[in-house]
C-alpha atoms as a PDB file:
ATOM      1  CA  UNK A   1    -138.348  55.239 215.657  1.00  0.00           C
ATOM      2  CA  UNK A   2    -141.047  57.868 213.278  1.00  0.00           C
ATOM      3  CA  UNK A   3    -143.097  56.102 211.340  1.00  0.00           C
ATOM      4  CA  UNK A   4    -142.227  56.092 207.126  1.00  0.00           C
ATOM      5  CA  UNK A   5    -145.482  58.934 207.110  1.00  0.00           C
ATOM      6  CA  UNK A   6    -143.429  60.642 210.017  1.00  0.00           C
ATOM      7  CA  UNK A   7    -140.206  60.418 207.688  1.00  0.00           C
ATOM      8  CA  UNK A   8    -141.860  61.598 204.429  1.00  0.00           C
ATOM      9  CA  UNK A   9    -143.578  64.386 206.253  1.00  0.00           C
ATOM     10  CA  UNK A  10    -140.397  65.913 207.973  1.00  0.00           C
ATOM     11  CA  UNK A  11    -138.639  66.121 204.692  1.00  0.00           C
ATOM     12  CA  UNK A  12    -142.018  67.468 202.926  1.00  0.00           C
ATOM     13  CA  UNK A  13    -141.772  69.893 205.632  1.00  0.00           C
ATOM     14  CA  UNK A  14    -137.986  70.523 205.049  1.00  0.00           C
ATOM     15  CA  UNK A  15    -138.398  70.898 201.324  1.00  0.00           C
ATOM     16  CA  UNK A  16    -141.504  73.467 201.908  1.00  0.00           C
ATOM     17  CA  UNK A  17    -138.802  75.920 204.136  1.00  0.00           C
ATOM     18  CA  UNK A  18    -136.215  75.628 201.580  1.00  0.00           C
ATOM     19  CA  UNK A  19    -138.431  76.774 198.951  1.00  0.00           C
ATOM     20  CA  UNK A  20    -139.517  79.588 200.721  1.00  0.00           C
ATOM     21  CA  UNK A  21    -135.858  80.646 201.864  1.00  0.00           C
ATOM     22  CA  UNK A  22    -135.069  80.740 198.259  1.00  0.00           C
ATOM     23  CA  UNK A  23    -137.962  82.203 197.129  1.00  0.00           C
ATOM     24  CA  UNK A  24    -137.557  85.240 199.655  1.00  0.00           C
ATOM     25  CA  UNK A  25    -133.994  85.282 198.775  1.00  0.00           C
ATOM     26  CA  UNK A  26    -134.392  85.525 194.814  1.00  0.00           C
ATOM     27  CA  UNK A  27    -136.932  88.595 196.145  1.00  0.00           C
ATOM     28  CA  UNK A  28    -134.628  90.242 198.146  1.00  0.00           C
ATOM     29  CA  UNK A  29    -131.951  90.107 195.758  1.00  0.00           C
ATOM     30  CA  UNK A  30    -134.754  91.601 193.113  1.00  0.00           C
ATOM     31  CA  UNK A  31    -135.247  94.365 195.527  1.00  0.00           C
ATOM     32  CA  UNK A  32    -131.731  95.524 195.762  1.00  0.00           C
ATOM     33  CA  UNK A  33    -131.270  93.935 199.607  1.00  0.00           C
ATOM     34  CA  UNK A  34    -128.140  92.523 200.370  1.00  0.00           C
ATOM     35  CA  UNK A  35    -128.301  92.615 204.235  1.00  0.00           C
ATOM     36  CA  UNK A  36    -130.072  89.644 206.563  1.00  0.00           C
ATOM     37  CA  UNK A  37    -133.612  90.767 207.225  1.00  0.00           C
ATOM     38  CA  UNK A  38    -136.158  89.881 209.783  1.00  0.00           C
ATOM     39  CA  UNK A  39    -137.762  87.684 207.274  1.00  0.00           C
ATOM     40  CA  UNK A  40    -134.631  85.931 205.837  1.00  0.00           C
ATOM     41  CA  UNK A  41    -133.575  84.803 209.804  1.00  0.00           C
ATOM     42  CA  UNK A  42    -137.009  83.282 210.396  1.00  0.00           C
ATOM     43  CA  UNK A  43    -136.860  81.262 207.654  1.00  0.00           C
ATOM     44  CA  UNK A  44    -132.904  80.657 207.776  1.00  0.00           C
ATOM     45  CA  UNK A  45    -134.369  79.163 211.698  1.00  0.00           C
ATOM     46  CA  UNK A  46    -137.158  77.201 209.859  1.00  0.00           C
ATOM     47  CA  UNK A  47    -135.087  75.270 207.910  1.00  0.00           C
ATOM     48  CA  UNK A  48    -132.780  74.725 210.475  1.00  0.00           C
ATOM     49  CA  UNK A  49    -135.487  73.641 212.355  1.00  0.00           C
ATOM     50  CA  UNK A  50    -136.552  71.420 210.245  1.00  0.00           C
ATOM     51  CA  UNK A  51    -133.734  69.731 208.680  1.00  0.00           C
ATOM     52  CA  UNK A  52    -132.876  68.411 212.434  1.00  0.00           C
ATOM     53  CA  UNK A  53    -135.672  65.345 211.866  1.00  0.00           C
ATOM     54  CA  UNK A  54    -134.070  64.792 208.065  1.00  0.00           C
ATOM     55  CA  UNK A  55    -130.903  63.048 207.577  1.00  0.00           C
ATOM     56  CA  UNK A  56    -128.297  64.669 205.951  1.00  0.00           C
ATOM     57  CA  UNK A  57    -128.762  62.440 203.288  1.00  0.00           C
ATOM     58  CA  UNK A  58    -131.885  63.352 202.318  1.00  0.00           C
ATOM     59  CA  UNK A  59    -131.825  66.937 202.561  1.00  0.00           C
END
């Protein structure tokens, strides 16, 4: 089992690449984009990544 850093880290980390999906997102949408981008799938992976060491309830 992580340690509680471990824990609090991963979901740091999990917060940090859902703030910058939305963030790219609301600038997309600013830009007039409405297809998937190179930059919207890396960061759509990220957070998928990432949310697989954070419980669902937590995320």
């Amino acid at each position: 089992m992580s340690s509680k850093a471990d824990r609090k880290q991963a979901r740091a980390n999990h917060r940090a690449a859902k703030a910058a999906l939305h963030a790219n997102q609301a600038a997309e949408k600013n830009a007039g984009i409405t297809t998937e981008t190179d930059t919207y799938r890396e960061l759509n992976a990220r957070v998928n990544q990432t949310e697989k060491s954070v419980p669902w309830y937590r995320r």
